[in-house]
N, C-alpha and C. Protein backbone atom coordinates (compact mmCIF):
# COMPACT_ATOMS: atom_id res chain seq x y z
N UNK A 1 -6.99 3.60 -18.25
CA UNK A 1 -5.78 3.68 -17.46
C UNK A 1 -6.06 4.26 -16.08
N UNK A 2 -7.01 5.10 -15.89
CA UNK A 2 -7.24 6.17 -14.91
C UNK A 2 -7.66 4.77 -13.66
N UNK A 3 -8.66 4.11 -14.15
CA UNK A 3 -8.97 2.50 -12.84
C UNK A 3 -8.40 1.85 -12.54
N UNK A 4 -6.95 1.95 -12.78
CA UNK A 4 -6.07 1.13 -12.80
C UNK A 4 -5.23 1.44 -11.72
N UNK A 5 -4.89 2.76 -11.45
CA UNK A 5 -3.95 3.40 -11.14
C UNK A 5 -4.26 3.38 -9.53
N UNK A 6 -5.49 2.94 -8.57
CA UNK A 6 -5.49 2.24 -7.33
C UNK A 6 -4.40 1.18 -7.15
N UNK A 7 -4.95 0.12 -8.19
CA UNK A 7 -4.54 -0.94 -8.12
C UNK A 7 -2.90 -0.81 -7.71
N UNK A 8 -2.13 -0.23 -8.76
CA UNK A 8 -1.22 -0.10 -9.45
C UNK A 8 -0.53 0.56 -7.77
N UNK A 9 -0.83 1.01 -7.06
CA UNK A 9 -0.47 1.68 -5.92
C UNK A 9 -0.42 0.66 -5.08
N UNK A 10 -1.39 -0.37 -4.75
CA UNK A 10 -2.11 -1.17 -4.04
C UNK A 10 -0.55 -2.50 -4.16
N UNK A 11 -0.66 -2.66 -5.54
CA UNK A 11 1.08 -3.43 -5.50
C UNK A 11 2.01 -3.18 -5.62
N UNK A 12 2.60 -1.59 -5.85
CA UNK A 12 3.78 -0.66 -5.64
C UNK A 12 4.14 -1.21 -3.90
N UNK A 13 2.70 -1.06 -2.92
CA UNK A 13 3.07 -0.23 -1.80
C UNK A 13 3.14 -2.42 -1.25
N UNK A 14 2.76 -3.09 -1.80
CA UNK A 14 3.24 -4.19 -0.96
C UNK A 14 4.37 -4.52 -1.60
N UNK A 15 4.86 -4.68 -2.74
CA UNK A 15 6.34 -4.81 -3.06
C UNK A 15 7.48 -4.07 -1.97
N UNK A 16 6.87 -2.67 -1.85
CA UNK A 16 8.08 -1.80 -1.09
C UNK A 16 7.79 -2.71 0.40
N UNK A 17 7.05 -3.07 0.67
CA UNK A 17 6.67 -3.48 2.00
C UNK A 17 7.35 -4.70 2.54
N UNK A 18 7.20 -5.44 1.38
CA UNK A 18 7.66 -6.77 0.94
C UNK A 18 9.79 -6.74 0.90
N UNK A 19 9.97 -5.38 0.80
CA UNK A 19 11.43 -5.12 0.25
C UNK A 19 12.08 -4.62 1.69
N UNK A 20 10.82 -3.58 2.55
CA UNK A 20 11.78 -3.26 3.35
C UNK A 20 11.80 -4.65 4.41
N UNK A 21 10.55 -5.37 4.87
CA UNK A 21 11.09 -6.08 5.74
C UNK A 21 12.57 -7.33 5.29
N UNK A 22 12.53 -7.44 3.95
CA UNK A 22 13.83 -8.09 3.60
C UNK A 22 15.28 -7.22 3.71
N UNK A 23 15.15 -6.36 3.38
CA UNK A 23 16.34 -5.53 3.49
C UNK A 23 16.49 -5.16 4.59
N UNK A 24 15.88 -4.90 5.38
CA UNK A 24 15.55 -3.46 7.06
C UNK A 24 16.59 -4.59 7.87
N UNK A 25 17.52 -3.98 8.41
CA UNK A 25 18.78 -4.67 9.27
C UNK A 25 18.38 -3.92 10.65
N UNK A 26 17.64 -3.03 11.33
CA UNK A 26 17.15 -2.47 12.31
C UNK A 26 15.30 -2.50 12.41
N UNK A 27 14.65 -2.98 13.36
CA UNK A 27 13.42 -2.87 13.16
C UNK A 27 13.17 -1.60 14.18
N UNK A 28 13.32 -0.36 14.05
CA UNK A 28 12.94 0.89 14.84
C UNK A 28 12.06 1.85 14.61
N UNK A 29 11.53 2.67 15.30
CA UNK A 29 10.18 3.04 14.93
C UNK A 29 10.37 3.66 13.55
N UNK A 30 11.06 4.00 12.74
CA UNK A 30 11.10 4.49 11.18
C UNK A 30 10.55 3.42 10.65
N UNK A 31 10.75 2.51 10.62
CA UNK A 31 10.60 0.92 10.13
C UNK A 31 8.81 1.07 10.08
N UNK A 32 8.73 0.79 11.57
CA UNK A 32 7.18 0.16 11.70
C UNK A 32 5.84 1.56 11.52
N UNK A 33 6.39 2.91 11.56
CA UNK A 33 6.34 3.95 10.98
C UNK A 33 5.33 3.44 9.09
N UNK A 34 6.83 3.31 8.36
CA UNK A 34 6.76 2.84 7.16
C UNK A 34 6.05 1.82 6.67
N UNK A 35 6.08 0.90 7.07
CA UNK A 35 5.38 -0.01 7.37
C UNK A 35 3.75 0.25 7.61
N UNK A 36 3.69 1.19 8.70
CA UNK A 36 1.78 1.33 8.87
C UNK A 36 1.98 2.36 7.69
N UNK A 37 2.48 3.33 7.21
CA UNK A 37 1.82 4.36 6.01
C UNK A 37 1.50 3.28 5.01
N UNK A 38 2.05 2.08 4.38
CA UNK A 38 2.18 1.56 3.23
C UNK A 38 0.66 0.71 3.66
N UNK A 39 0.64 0.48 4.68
CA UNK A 39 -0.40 -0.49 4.96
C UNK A 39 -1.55 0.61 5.07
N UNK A 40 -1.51 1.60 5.28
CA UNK A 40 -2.99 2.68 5.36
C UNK A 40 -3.00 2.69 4.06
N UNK A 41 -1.93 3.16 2.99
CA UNK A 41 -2.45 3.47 1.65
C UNK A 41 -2.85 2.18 1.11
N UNK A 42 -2.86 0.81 1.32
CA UNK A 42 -3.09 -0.26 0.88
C UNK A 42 -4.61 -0.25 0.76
N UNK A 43 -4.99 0.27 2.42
CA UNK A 43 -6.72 -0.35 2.92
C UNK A 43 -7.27 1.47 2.00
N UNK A 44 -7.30 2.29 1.82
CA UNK A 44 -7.17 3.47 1.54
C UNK A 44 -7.63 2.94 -0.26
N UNK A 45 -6.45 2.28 -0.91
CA UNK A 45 -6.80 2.20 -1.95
C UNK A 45 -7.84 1.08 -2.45
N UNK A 46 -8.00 0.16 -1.40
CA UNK A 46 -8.66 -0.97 -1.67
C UNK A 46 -10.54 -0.46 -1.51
N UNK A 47 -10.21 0.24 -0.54
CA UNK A 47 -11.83 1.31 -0.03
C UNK A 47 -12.28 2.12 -1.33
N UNK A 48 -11.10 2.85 -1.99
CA UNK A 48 -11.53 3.06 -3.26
C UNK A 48 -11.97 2.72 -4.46
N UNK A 49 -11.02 1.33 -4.28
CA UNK A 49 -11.60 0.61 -5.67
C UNK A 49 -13.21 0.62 -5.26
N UNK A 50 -13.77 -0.66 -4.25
CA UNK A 50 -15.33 -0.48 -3.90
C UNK A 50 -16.08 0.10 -4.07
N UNK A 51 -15.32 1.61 -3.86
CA UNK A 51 -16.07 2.34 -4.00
C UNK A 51 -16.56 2.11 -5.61
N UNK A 52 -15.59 2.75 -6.46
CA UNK A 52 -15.95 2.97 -7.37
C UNK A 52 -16.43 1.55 -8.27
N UNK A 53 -16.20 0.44 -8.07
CA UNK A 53 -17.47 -0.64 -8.25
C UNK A 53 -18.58 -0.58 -7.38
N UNK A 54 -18.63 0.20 -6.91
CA UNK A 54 -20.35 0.53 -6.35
C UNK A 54 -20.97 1.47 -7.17
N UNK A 55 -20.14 2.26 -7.81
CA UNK A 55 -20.58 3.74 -8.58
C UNK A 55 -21.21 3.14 -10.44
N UNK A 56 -20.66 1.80 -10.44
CA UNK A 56 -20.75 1.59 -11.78
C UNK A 56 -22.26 0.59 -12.52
């Protein structure tokens, strides 16, 4: 369960990503704000997985 739980972040954070640009009725810096955090934890978690298929 514990290797999983990148992943598991990795499509939490594009669903929400995926939700606010459908919903978001204002595009203002909160928006594009939100938007780059979801997208850092994306590349963030994807660097991790690698990692740890490099470790194995």
């Amino acid at each position: 369960m514990k290797k999983f739980i990148p992943l598991i972040v990795i499509i939490t954070s594009v669903l929400l990503m995926l939700a606010n640009f459908i919903f978001e009725e204002h595009y203002d810096r909160g928006f594009w704000f939100s938007i780059l955090s979801s997208a850092l934890i994306i590349i963030a978690m994807v660097l991790t997985l690698r990692e740890h298929q490099k470790h194995k």
